[in-house]
Structure formats: C-alpha cells, structure tokens
Protein backbone atom coordinates (compact mmCIF):
# COMPACT_ATOMS: atom_id res chain seq x y z
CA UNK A 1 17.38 32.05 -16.07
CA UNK A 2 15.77 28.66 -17.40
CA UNK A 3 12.56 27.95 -15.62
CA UNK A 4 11.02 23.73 -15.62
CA UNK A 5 8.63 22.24 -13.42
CA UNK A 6 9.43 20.38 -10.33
CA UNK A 7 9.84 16.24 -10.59
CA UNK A 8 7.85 15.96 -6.75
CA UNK A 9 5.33 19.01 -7.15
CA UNK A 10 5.06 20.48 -10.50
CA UNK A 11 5.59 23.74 -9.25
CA UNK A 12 7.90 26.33 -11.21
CA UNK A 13 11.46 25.02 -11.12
CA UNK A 14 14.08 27.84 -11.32
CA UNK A 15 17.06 26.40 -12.36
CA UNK A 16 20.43 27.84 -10.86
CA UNK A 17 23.63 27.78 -13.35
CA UNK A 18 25.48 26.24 -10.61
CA UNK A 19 23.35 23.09 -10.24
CA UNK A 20 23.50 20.55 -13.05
CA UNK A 21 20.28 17.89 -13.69
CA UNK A 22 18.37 20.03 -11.18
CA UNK A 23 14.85 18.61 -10.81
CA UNK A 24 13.34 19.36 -8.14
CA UNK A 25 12.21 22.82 -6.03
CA UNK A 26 13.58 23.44 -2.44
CA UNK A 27 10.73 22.41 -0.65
CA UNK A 28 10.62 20.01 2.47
CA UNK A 29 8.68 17.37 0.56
CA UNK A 30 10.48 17.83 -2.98
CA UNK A 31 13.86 17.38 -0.91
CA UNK A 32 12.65 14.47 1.20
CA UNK A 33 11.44 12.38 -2.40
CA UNK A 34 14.66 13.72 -3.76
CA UNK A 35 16.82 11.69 -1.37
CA UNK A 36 14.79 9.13 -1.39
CA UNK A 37 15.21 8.83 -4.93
CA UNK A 38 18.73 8.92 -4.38
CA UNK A 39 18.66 5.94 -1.99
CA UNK A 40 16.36 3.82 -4.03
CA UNK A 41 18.83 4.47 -7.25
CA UNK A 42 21.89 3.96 -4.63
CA UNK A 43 20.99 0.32 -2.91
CA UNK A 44 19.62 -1.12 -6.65
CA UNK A 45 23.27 -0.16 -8.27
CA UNK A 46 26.08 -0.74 -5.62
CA UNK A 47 25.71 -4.04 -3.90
CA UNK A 48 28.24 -2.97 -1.21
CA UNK A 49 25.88 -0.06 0.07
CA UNK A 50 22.87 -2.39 0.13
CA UNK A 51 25.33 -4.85 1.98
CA UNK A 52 26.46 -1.62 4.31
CA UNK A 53 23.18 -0.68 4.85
CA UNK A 54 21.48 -4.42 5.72
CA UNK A 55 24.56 -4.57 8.49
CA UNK A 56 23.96 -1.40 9.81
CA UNK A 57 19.94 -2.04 10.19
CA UNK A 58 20.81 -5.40 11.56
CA UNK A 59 23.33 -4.16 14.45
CA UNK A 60 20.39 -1.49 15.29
CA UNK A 61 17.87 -3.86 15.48
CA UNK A 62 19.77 -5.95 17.97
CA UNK A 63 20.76 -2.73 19.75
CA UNK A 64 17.42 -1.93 19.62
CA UNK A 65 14.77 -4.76 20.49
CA UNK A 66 11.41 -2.94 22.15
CA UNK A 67 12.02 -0.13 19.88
CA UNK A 68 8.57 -0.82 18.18
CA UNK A 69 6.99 -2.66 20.88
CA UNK A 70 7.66 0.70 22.88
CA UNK A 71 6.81 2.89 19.49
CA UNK A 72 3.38 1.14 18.79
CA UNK A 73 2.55 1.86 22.56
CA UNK A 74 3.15 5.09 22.18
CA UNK A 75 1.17 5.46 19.07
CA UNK A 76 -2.09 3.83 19.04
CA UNK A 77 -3.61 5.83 16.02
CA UNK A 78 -0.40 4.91 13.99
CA UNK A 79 -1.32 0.89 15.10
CA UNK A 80 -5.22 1.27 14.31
CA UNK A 81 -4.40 3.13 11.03
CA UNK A 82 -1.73 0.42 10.17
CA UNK A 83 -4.13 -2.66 10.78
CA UNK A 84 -6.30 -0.78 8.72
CA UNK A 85 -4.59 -0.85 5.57
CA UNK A 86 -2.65 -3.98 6.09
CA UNK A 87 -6.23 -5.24 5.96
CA UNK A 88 -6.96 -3.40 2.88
CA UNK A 89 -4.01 -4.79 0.97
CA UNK A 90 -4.50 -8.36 2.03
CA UNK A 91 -7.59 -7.82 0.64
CA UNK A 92 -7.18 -6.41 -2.38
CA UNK A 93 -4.31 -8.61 -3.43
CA UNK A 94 -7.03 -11.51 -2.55
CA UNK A 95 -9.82 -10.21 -4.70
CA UNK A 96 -6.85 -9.59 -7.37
CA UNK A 97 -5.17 -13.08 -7.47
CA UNK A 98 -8.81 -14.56 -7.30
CA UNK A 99 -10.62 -12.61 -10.18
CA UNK A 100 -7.17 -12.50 -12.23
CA UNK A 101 -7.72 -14.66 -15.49
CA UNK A 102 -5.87 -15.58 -18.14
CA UNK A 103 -6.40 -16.92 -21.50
CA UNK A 104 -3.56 -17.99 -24.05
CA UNK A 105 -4.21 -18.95 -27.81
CA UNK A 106 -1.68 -20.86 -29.49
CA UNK A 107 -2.21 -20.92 -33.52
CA UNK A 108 -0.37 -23.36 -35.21
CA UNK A 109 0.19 -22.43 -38.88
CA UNK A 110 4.38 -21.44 -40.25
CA UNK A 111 3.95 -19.15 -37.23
CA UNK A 112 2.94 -20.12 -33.96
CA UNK A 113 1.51 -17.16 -32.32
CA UNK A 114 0.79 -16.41 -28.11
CA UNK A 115 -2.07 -14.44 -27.13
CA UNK A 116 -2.32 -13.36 -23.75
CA UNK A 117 -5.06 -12.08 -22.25
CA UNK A 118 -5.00 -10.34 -18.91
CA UNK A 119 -8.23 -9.17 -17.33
CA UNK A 120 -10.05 -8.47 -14.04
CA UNK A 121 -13.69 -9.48 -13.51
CA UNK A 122 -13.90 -5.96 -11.82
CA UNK A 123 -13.26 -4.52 -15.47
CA UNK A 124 -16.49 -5.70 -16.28
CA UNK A 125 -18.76 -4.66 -13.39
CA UNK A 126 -18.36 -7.34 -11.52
C-alpha cells in the first residue's frame, strides 16, 4: 500500500488501488475542498455548466427574494462578523492601491530594456 500526504490537511494519505489521482484523506473538510476544487476546475472549463449554473442561481434567487433579508435576521453575529471584514478589505485594498508604486526604466541602447519595479511603502516600515 502507497502512502502520500493529503492535498487539504497534510495528513497521511493511504492510497487505495481502486482510486486513481487520489489526493486527498476522507475527512469532512478534505472532502468539502475536494469538491470545491472540482467546481472551481468545472465552471472555468465548460462554459455550458457555468451557463447551467448562473440560470439555476438566477431562477432561485427570484424564487427566493427575503432569503437573506430573513437569513441576516436570523444571524446577527454572522452580519457583525461580515461588516467586520468587509471593512477590513476595503481597507486594505485602500492602503494597497494608495502606497502601491511603480517605477519603469527604459534604456535606450541596440536593446531597449523595461524595468519594473513593484513595491509597498509598508515593505519599508512605513
């Protein structure tokens, strides 16, 4: 029996002669990032899922118009925790896009030559 490491976990991977490409363990979590995987892989290559999908969504979200209204209600830690980070990544992409610099050198000679410099202001201590 071949043993790897899980993709999700790093834990030790048994691998079972009857799977192929296995890569990750059986647990909940491993399982859950392993379909996810799947999906991610599945709506970037076929266009028709990614249409499917998009109509499906769609027709529940017309079926379905309080669902959140009623859900956020329901769960006011989920809203505070939510505004929370929402702020957060406003934030940081601010402070990002503001202290974001950079420099290009062009060198005229046979070769003309492009230097890009990317650096944040944080990099220095600041």
């Amino acid at each position: 029996m071949n043993i790897n490491n899980c993709i999700n976990c790093n834990c030790k991977l048994y691998l079972k002669k009857h799977i192929s490409n296995q890569k990750y363990c059986s647990k909940i979590e491993c399982q859950n990032a392993r379909r996810a995987e799947w999906k991610r892989r599945k709506l970037k290559r076929e266009q028709d899922y990614k249409s499917s999908q998009k109509t499906y969504w769609n027709k529940w979200n017309v079926n379905n118009p309080d669902y959140w209204k009623h859900y956020r209600k329901k769960h006011p830690i989920y809203v505070k925790q939510n505004k929370y980070k929402s702020k957060a990544r406003v934030k940081q992409k601010r402070h990002a896009s503001e202290f974001k610099k950079v420099v290009k050198i062009k060198l005229i000679n046979k070769n003309t030559v492009n230097l890009s410099i990317n650096f944040n202001l944080s990099d220095f201590g600041f």
